[in-house]
N, C-alpha and C. Protein backbone atom coordinates (compact mmCIF):
# COMPACT_ATOMS: atom_id res chain seq x y z
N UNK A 1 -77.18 76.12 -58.50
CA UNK A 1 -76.63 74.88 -59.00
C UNK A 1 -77.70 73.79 -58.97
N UNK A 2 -77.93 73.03 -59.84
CA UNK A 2 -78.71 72.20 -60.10
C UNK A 2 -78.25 70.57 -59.80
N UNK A 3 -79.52 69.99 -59.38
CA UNK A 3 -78.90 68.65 -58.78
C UNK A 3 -78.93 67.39 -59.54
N UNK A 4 -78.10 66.30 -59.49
CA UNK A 4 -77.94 65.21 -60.05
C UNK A 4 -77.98 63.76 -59.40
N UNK A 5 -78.50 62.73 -60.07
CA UNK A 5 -79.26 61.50 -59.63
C UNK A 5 -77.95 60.96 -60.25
N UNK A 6 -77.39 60.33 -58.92
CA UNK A 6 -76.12 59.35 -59.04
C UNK A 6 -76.45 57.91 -58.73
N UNK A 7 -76.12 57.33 -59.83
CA UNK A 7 -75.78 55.93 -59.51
C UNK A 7 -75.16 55.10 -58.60
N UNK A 8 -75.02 54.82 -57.28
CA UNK A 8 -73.98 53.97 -56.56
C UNK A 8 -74.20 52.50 -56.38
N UNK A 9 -72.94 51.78 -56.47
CA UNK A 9 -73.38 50.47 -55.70
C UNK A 9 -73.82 50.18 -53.87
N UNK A 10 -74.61 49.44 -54.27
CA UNK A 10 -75.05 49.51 -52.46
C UNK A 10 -75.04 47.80 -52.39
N UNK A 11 -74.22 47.46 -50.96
CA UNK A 11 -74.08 45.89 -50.70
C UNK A 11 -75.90 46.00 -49.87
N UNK A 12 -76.52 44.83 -49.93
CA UNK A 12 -77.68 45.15 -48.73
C UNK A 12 -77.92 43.25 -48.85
N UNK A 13 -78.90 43.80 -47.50
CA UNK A 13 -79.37 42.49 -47.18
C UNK A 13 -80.72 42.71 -46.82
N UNK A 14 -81.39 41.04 -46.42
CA UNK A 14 -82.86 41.09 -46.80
C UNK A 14 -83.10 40.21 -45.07
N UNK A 15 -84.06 41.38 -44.22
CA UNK A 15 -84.87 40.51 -43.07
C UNK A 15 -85.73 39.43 -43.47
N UNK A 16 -86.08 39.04 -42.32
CA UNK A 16 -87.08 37.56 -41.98
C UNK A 16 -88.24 37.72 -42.70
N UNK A 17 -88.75 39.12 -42.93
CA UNK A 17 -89.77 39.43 -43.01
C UNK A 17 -89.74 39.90 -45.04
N UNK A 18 -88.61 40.40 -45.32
CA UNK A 18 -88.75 40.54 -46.38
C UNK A 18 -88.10 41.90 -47.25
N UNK A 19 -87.49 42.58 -46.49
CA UNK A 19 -87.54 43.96 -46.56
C UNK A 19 -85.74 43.59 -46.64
N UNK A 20 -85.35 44.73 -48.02
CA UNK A 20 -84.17 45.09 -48.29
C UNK A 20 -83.99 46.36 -47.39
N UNK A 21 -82.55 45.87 -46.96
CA UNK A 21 -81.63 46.71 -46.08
C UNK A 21 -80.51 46.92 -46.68
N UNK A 22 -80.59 48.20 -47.02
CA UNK A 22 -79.10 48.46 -47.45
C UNK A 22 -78.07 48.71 -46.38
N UNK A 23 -76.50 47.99 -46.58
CA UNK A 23 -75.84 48.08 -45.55
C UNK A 23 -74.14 48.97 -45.47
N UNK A 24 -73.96 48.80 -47.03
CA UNK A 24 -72.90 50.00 -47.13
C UNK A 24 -73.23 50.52 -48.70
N UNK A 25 -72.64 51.68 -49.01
CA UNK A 25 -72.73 51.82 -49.89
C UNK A 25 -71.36 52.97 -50.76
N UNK A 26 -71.24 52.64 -51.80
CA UNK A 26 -69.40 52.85 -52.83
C UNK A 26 -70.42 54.08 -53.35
N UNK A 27 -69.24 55.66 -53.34
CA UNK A 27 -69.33 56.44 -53.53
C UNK A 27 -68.73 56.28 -55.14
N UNK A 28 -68.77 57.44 -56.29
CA UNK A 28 -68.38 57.62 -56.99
C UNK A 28 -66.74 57.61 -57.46
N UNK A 29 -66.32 58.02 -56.14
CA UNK A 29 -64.91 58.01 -56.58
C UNK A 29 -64.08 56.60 -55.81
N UNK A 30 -65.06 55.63 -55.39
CA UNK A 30 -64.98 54.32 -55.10
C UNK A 30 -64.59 54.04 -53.29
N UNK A 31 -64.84 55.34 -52.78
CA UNK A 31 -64.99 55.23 -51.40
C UNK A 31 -66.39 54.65 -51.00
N UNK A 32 -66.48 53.60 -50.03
CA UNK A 32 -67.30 52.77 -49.44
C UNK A 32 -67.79 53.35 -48.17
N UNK A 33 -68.55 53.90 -48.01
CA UNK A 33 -69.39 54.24 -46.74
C UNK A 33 -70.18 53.43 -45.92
N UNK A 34 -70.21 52.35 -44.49
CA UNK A 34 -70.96 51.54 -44.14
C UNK A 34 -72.33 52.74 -43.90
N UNK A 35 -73.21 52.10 -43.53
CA UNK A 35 -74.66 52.36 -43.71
C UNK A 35 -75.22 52.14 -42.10
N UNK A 36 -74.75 53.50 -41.12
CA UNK A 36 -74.92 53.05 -39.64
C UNK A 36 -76.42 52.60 -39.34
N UNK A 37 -77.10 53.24 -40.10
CA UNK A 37 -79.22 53.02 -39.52
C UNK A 37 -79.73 53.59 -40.72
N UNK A 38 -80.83 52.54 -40.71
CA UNK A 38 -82.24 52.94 -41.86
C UNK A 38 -83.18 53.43 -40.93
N UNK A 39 -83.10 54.23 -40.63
CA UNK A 39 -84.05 55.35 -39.88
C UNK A 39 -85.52 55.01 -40.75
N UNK A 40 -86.20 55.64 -42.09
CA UNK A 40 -87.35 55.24 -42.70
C UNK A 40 -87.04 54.85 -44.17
N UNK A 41 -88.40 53.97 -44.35
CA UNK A 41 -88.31 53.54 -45.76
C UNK A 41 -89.82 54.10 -46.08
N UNK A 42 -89.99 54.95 -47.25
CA UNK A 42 -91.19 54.64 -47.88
C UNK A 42 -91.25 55.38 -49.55
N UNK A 43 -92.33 55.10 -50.01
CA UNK A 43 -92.08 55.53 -51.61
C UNK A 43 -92.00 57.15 -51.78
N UNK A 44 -90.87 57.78 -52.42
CA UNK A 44 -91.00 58.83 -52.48
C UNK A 44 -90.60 59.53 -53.44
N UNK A 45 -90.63 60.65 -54.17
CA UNK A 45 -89.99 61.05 -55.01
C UNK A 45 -88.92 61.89 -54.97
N UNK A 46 -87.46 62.13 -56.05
CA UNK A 46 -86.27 62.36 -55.52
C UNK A 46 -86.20 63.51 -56.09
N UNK A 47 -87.08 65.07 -54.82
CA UNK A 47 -87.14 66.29 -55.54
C UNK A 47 -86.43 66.88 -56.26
N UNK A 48 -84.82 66.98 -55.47
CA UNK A 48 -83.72 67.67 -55.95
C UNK A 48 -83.28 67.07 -57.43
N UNK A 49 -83.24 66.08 -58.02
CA UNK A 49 -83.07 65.46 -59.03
C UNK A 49 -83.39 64.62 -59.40
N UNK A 50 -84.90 64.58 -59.19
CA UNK A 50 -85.75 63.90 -60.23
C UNK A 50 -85.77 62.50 -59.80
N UNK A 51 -86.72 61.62 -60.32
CA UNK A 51 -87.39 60.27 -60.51
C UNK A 51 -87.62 60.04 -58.83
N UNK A 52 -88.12 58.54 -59.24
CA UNK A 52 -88.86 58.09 -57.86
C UNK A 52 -88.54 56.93 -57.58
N UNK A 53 -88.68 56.56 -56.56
CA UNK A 53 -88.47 54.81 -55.58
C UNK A 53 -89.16 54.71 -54.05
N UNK A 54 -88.40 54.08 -53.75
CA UNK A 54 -88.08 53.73 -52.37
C UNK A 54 -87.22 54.66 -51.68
N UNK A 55 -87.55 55.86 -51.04
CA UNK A 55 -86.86 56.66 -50.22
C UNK A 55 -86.21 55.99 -48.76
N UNK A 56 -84.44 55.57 -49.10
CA UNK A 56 -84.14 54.94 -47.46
C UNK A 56 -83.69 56.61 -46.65
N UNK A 57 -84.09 56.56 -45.62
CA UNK A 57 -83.69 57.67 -44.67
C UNK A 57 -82.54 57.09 -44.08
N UNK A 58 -81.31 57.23 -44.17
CA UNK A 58 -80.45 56.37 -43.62
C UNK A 58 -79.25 57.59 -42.66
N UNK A 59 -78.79 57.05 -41.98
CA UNK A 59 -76.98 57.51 -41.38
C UNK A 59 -75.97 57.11 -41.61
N UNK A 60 -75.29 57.73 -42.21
CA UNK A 60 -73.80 57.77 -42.72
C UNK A 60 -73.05 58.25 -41.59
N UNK A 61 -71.69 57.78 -40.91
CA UNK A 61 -70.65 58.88 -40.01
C UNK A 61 -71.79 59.60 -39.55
N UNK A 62 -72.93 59.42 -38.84
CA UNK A 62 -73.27 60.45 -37.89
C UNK A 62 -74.65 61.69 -38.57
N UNK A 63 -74.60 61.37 -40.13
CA UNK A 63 -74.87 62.24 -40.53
C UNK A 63 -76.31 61.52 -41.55
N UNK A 64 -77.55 62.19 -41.37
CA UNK A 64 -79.15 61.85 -42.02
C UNK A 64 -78.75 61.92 -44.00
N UNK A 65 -79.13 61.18 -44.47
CA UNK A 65 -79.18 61.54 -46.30
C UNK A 65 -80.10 60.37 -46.51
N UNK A 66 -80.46 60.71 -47.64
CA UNK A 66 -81.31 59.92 -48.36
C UNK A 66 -80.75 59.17 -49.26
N UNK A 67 -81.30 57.73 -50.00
CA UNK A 67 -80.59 56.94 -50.32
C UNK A 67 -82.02 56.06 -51.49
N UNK A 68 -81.57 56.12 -53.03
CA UNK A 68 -82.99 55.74 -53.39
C UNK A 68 -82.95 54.10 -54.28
N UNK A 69 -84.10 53.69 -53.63
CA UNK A 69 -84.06 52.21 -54.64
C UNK A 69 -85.17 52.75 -56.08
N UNK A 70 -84.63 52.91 -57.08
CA UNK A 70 -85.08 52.93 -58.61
C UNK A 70 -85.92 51.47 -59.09
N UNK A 71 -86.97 51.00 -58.66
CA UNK A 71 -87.44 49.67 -59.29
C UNK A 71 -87.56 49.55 -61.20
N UNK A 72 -86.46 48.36 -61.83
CA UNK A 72 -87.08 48.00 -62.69
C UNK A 72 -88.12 48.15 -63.31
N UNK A 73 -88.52 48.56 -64.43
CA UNK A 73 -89.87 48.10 -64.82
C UNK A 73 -89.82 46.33 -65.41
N UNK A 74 -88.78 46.05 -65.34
CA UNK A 74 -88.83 44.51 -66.27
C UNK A 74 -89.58 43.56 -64.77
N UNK A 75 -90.48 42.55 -65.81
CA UNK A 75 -91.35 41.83 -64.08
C UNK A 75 -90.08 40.37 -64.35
N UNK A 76 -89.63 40.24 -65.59
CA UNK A 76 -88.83 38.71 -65.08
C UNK A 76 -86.88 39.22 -65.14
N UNK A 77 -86.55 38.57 -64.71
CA UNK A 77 -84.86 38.29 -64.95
C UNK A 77 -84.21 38.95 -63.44
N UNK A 78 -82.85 39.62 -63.23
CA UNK A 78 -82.39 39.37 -62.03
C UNK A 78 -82.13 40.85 -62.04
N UNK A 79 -82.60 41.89 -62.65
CA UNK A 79 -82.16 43.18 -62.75
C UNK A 79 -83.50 43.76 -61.83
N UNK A 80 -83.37 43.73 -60.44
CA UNK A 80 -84.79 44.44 -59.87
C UNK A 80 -84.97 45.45 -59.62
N UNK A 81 -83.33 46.52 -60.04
CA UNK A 81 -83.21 48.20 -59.73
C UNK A 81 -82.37 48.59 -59.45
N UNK A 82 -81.50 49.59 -59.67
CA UNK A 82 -80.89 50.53 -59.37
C UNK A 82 -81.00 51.39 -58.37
N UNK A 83 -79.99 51.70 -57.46
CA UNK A 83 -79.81 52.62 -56.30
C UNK A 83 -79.12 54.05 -56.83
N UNK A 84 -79.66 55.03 -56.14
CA UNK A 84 -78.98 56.22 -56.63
C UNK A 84 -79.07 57.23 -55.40
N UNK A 85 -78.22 57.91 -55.65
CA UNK A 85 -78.38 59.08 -54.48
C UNK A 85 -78.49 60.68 -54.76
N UNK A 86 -78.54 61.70 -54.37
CA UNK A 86 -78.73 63.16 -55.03
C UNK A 86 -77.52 63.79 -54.84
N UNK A 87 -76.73 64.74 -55.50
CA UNK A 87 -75.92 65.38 -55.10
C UNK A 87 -76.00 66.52 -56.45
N UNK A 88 -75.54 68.00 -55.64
CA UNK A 88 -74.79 68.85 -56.15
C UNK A 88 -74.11 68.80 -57.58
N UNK A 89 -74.77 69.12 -58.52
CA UNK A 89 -74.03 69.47 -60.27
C UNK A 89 -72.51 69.68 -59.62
N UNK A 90 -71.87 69.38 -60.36
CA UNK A 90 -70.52 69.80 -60.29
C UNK A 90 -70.32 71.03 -61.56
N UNK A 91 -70.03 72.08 -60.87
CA UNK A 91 -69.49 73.27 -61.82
C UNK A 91 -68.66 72.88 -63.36
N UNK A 92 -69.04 73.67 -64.20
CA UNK A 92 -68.37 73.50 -65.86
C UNK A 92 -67.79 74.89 -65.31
């Protein structure tokens, strides 16, 4: 089964220093998951299904997944990227 780059909304917030924190984030079927720890952030690419960002290493309920910031290519206006996450094709 082959994997797929999902779109979710993610609420986040921004430290002293500068750095987006994502803090919950709405599943597909509109369940909201808070966002217990950002374990690591760094640029990575999203093997299982493709493209690249900002790899968050985060905890959900107890449990490690990855979590990706997609940067814009546009440099002006208020659109700075898309979040997405990997999951499992769903069977035809």
């Amino acid at each position: 089964m082959d994997n797929v780059k999902v779109y979710v909304n993610v609420r986040a917030s921004f430290d002293e220093q500068g750095r987006m924190l994502p803090r919950e984030l709405t599943w597909e079927d509109g369940t909201v998951y808070e966002i217990d720890r950002v374990l690591d952030i760094r640029q990575a690419a999203a093997m299982k299904a493709g493209g690249q960002g900002d790899r968050y290493t985060i905890f959900v309920r107890g449990q490690r997944s990855y979590l990706f910031f997609e940067r814009s290519a546009e440099i002006a206006g208020n659109n700075v990227g898309r979040w997405f996450v990997e999951r499992k094709a769903l069977a035809t």
